[in-house]
C-alpha atoms as a PDB file:
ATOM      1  CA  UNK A   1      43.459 -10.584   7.638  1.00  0.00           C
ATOM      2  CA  UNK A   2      43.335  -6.592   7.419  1.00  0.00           C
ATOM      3  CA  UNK A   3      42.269  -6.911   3.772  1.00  0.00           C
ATOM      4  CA  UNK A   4      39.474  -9.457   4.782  1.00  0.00           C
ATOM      5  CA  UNK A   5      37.963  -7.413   7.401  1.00  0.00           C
ATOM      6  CA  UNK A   6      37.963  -4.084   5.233  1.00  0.00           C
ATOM      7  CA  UNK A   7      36.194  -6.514   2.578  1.00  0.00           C
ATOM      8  CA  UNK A   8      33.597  -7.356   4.602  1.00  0.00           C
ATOM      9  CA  UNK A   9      32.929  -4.174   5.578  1.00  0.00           C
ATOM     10  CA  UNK A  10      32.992  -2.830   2.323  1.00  0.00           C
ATOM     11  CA  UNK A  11      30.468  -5.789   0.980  1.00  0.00           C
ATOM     12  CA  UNK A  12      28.296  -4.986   4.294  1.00  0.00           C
ATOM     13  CA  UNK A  13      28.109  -1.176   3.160  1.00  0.00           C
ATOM     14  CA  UNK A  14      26.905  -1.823  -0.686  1.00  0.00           C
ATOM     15  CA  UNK A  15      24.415  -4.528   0.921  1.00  0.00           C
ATOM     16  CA  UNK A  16      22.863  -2.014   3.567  1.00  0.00           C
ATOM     17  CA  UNK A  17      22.997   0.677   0.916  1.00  0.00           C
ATOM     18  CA  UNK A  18      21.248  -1.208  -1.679  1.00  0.00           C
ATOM     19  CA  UNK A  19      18.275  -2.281   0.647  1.00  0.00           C
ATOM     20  CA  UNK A  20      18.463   0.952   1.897  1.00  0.00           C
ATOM     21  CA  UNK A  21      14.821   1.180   0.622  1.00  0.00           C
ATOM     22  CA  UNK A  22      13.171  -2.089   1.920  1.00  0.00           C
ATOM     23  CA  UNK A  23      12.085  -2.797   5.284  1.00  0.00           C
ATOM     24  CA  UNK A  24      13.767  -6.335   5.617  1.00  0.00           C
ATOM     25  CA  UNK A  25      12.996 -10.340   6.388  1.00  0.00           C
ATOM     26  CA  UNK A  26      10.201 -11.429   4.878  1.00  0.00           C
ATOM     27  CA  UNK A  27       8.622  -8.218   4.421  1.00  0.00           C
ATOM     28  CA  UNK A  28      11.074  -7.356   1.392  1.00  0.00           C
ATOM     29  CA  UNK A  29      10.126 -10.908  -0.161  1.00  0.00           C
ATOM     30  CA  UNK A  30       6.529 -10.117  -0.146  1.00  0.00           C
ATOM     31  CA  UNK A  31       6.758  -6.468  -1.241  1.00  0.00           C
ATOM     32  CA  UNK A  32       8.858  -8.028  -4.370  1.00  0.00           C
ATOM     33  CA  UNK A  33       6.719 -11.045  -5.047  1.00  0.00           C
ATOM     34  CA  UNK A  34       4.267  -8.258  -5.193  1.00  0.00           C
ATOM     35  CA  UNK A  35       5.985  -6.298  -7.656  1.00  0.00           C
ATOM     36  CA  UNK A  36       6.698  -8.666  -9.659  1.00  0.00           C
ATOM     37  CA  UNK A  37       2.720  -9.372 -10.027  1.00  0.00           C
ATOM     38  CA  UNK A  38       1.963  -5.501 -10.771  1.00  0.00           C
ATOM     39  CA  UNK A  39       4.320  -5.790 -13.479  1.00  0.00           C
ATOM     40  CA  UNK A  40       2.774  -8.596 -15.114  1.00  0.00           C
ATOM     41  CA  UNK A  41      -0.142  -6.911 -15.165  1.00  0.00           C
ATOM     42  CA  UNK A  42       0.921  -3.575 -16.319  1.00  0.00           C
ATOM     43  CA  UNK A  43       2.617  -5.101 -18.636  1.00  0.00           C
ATOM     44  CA  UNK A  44      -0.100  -6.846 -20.455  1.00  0.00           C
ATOM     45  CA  UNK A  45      -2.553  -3.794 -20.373  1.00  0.00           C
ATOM     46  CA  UNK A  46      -1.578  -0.362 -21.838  1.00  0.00           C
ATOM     47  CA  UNK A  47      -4.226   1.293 -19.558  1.00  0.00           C
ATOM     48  CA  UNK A  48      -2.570   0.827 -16.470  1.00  0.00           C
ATOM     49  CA  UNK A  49       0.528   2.829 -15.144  1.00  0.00           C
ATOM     50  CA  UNK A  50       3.993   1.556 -15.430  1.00  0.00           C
ATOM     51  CA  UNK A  51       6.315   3.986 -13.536  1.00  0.00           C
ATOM     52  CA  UNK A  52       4.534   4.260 -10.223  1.00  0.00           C
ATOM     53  CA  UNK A  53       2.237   1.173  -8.095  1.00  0.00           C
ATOM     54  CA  UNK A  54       1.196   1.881  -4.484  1.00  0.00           C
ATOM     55  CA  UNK A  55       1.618  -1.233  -2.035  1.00  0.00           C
ATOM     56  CA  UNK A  56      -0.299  -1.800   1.529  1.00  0.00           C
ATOM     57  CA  UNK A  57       1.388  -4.431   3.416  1.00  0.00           C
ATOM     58  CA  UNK A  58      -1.063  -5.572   6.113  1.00  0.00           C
ATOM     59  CA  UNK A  59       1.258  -7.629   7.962  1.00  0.00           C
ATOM     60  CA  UNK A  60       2.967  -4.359   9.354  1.00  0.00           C
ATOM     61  CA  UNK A  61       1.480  -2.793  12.798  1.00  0.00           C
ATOM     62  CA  UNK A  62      -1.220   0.017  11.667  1.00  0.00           C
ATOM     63  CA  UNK A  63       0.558   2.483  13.529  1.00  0.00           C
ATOM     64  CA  UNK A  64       3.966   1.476  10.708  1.00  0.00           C
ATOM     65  CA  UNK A  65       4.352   3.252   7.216  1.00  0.00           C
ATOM     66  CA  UNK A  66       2.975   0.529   5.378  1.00  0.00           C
ATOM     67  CA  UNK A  67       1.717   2.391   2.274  1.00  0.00           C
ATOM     68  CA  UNK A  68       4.285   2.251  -0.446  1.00  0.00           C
ATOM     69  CA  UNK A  69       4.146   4.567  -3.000  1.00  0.00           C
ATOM     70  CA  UNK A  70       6.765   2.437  -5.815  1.00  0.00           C
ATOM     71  CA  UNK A  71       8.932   3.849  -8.718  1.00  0.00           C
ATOM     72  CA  UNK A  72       8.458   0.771 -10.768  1.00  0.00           C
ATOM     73  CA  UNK A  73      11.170   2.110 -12.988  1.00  0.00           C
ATOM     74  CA  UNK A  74      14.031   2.910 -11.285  1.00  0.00           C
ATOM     75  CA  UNK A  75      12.676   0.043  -8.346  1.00  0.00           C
ATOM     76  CA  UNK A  76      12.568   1.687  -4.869  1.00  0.00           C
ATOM     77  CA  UNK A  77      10.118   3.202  -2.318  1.00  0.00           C
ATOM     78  CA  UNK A  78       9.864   6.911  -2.992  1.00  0.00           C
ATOM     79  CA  UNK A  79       7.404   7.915  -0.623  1.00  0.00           C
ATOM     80  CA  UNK A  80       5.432   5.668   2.523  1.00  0.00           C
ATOM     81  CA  UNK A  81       3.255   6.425   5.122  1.00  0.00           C
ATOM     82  CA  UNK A  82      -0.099   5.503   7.685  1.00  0.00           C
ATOM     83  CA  UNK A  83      -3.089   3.533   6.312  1.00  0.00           C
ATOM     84  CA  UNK A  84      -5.885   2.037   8.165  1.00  0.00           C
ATOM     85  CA  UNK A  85      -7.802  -0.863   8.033  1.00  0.00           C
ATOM     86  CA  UNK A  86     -11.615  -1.755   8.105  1.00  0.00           C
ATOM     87  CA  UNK A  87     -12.492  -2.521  11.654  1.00  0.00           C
ATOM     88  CA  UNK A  88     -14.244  -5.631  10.142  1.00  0.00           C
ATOM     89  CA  UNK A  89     -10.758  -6.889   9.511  1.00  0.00           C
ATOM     90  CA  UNK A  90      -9.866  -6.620  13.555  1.00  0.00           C
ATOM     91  CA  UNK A  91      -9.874 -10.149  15.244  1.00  0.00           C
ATOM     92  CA  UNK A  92      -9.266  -9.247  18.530  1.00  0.00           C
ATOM     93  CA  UNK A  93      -5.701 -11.322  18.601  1.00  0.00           C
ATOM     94  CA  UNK A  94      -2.841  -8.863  18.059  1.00  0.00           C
ATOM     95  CA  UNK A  95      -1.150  -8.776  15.042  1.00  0.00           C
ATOM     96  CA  UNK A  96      -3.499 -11.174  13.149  1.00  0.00           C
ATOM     97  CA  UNK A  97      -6.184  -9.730  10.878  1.00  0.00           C
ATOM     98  CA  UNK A  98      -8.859 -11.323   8.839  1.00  0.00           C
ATOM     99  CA  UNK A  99     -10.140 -10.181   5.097  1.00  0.00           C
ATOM    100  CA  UNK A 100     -13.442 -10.361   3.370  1.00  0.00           C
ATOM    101  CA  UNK A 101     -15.014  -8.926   0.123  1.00  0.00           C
ATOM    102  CA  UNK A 102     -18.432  -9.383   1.495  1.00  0.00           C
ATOM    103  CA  UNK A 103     -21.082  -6.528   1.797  1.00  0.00           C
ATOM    104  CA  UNK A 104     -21.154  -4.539   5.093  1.00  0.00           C
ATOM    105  CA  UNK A 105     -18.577  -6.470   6.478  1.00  0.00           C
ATOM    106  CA  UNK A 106     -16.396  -3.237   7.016  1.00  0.00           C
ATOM    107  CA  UNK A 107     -13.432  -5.903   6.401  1.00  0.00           C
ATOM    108  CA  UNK A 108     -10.062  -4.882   4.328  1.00  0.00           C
ATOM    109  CA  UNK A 109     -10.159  -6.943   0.918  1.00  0.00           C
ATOM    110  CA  UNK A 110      -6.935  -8.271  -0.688  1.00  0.00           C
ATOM    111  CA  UNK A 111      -5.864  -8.320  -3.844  1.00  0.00           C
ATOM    112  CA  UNK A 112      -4.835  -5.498  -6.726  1.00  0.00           C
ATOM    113  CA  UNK A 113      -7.259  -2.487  -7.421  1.00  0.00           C
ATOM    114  CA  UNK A 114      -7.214   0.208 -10.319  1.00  0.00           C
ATOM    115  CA  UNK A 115      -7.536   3.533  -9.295  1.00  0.00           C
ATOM    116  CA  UNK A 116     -10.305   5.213 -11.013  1.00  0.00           C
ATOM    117  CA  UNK A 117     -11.566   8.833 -10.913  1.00  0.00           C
ATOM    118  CA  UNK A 118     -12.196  10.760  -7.933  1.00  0.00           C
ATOM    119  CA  UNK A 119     -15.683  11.956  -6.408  1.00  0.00           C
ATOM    120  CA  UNK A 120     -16.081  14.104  -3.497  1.00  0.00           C
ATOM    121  CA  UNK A 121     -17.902  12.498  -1.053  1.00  0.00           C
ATOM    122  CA  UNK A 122     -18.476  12.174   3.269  1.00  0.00           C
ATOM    123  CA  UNK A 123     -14.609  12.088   3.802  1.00  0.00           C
ATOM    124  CA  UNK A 124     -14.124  14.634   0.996  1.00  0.00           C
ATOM    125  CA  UNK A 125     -12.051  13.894  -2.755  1.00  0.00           C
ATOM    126  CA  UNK A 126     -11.771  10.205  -2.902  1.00  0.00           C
ATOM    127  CA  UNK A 127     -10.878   7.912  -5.278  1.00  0.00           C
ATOM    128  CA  UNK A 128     -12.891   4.816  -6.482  1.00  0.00           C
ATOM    129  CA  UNK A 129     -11.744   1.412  -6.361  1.00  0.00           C
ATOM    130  CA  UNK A 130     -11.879  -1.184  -8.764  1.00  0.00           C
ATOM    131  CA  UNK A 131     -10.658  -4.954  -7.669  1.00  0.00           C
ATOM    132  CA  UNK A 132      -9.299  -7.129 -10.053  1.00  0.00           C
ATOM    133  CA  UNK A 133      -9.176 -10.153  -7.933  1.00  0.00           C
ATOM    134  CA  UNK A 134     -11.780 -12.753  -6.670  1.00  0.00           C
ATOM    135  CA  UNK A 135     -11.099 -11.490  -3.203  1.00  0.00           C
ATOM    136  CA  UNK A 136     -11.863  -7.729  -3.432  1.00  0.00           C
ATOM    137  CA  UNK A 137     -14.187  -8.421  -6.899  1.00  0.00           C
ATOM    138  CA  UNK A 138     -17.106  -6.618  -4.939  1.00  0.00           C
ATOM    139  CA  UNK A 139     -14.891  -3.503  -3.879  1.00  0.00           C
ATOM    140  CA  UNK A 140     -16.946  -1.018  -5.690  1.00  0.00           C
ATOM    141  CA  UNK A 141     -20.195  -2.686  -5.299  1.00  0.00           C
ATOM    142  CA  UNK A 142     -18.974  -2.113  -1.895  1.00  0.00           C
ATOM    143  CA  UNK A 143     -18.120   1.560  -2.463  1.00  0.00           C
ATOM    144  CA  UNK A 144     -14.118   0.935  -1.184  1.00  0.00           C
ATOM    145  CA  UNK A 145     -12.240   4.059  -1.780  1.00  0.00           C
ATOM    146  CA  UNK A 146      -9.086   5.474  -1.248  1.00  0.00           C
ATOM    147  CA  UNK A 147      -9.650   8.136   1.046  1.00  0.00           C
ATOM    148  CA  UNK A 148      -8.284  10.930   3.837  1.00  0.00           C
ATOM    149  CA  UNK A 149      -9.252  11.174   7.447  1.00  0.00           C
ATOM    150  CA  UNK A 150      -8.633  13.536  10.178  1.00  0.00           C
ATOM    151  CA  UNK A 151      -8.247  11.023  12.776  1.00  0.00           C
ATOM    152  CA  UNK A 152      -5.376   9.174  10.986  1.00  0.00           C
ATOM    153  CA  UNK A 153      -1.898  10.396  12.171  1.00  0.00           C
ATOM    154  CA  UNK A 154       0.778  11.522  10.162  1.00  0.00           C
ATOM    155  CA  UNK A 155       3.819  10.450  12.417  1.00  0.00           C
ATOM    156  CA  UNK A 156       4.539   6.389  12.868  1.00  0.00           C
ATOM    157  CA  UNK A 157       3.503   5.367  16.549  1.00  0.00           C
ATOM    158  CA  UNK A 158       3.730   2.449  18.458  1.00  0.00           C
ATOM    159  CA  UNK A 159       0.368   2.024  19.062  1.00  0.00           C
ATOM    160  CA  UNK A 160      -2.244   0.829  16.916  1.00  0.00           C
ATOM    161  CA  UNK A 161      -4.276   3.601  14.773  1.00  0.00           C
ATOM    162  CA  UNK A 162      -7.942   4.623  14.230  1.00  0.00           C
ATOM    163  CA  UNK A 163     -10.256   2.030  11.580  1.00  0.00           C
ATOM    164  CA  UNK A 164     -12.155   2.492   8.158  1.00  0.00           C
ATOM    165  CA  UNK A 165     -15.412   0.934   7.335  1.00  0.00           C
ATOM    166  CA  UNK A 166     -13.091  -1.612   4.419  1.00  0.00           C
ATOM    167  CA  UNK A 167     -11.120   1.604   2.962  1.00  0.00           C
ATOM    168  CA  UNK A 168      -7.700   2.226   2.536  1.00  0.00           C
ATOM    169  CA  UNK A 169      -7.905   5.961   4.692  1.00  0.00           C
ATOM    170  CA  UNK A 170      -4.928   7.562   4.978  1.00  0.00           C
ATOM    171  CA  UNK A 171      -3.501  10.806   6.731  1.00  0.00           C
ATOM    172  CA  UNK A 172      -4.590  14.455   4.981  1.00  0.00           C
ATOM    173  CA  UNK A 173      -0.542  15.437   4.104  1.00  0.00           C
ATOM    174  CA  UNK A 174       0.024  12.135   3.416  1.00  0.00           C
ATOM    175  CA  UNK A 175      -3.359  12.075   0.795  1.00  0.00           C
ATOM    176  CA  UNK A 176      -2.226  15.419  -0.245  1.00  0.00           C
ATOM    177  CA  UNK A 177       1.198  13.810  -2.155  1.00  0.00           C
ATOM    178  CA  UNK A 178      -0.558  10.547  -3.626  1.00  0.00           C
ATOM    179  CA  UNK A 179      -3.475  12.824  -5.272  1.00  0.00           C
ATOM    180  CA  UNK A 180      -0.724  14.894  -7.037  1.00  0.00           C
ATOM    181  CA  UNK A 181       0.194  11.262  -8.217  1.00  0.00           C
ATOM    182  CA  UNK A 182      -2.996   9.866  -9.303  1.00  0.00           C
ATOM    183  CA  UNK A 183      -3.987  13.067 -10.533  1.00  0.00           C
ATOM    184  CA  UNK A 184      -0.887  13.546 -12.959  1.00  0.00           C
ATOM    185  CA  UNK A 185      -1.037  10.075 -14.440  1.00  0.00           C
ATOM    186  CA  UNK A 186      -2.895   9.332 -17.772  1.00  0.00           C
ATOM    187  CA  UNK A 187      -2.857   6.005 -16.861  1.00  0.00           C
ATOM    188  CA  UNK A 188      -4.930   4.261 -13.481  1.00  0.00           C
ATOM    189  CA  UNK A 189      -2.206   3.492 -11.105  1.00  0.00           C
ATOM    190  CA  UNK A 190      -2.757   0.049  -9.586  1.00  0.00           C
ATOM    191  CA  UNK A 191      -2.520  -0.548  -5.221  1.00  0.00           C
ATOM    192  CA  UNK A 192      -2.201  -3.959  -4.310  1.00  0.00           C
ATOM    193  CA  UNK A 193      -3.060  -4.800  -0.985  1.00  0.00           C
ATOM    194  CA  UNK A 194      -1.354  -7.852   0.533  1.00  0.00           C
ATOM    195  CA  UNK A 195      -1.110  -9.586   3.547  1.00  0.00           C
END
């Protein structure tokens, strides 16, 4: 019985330690569904990055680390942090958001983006957006980038955090480490956004 209750103990260490990286239920399934799409695609194009993705899950609270920066390689989370939404995407019931890739909706759009070159702009260095989907198809049209703002924290919370016109806007640290990333690769790094 001794032996049998070390076991499981044992077993329930390598399990925790192996998902050690994941955030668990249904949010692990998606995040891997998701990777396994990004590699598909990588896969089948030599211009597109195949050691590093970034992942919003829009299903976690704004105020959660739901941007994923992935090591497609060695498969884990190496870095995560704050992202907001487009306040076009708030429907007023909490925890349920809606998506669009419709002009001056300010919505979020889903779907998988290539990160193209950066421009400095209103919210400073920011990097354009191309969708590769139907549903974000119009994100540059749109002129969705991947930008910094002030007024996103760094720190989780338990509140809700601040909106973006459509954009994936993150925190000015947290920007700081991802442009290093984008900004080393020869490749365009793809973000999916899913929900």
């Amino acid at each position: 019985m001794r032996k049998i209750f070390f076991g499981l103990i044992f077993i329930g260490f390598v399990f925790s330690s192996f998902n050690k990286n994941y955030r668990g239920g249904s949010t692990d399934i998606k995040l891997n569904n998701q990777i396994e799409e990004v590699k598909g695609l990588i896969n089948s194009n030599s211009k597109y990055n195949k050691e590093i993705a970034f992942f919003i899950d829009m299903e976690i609270q704004s105020g959660k680390n739901r941007f994923f920066v992935y090591d497609l390689k060695n498969d884990k989370i190496i870095d995560e942090g704050l992202v907001a939404h487009g306040s076009g995407s708030e429907t007023g019931i909490p925890g349920k958001l809606k998506f669009s890739n419709i002009n001056n909706s300010r919505c979020t759009s889903l779907g998988k983006y290539s990160i193209g070159n950066h421009y400095y702009g209103q919210y400073g260095k920011s990097y354009r957006l191309y969708g590769l989907d139907k549903t974000n198809s119009n994100a540059f049209g749109r002129s969705i980038v991947l930008h910094e703002f002030w007024a996103v924290p760094y720190e989780e919370q338990d509140r809700n955090i601040c909106n973006s016109y459509g954009c994936p806007m993150v925190n000015e640290k947290y920007f700081e480490r991802i442009e290093k990333i984008i900004d080393n690769s020869k490749t365009n790094i793809i973000l999916s956004i899913y929900y």
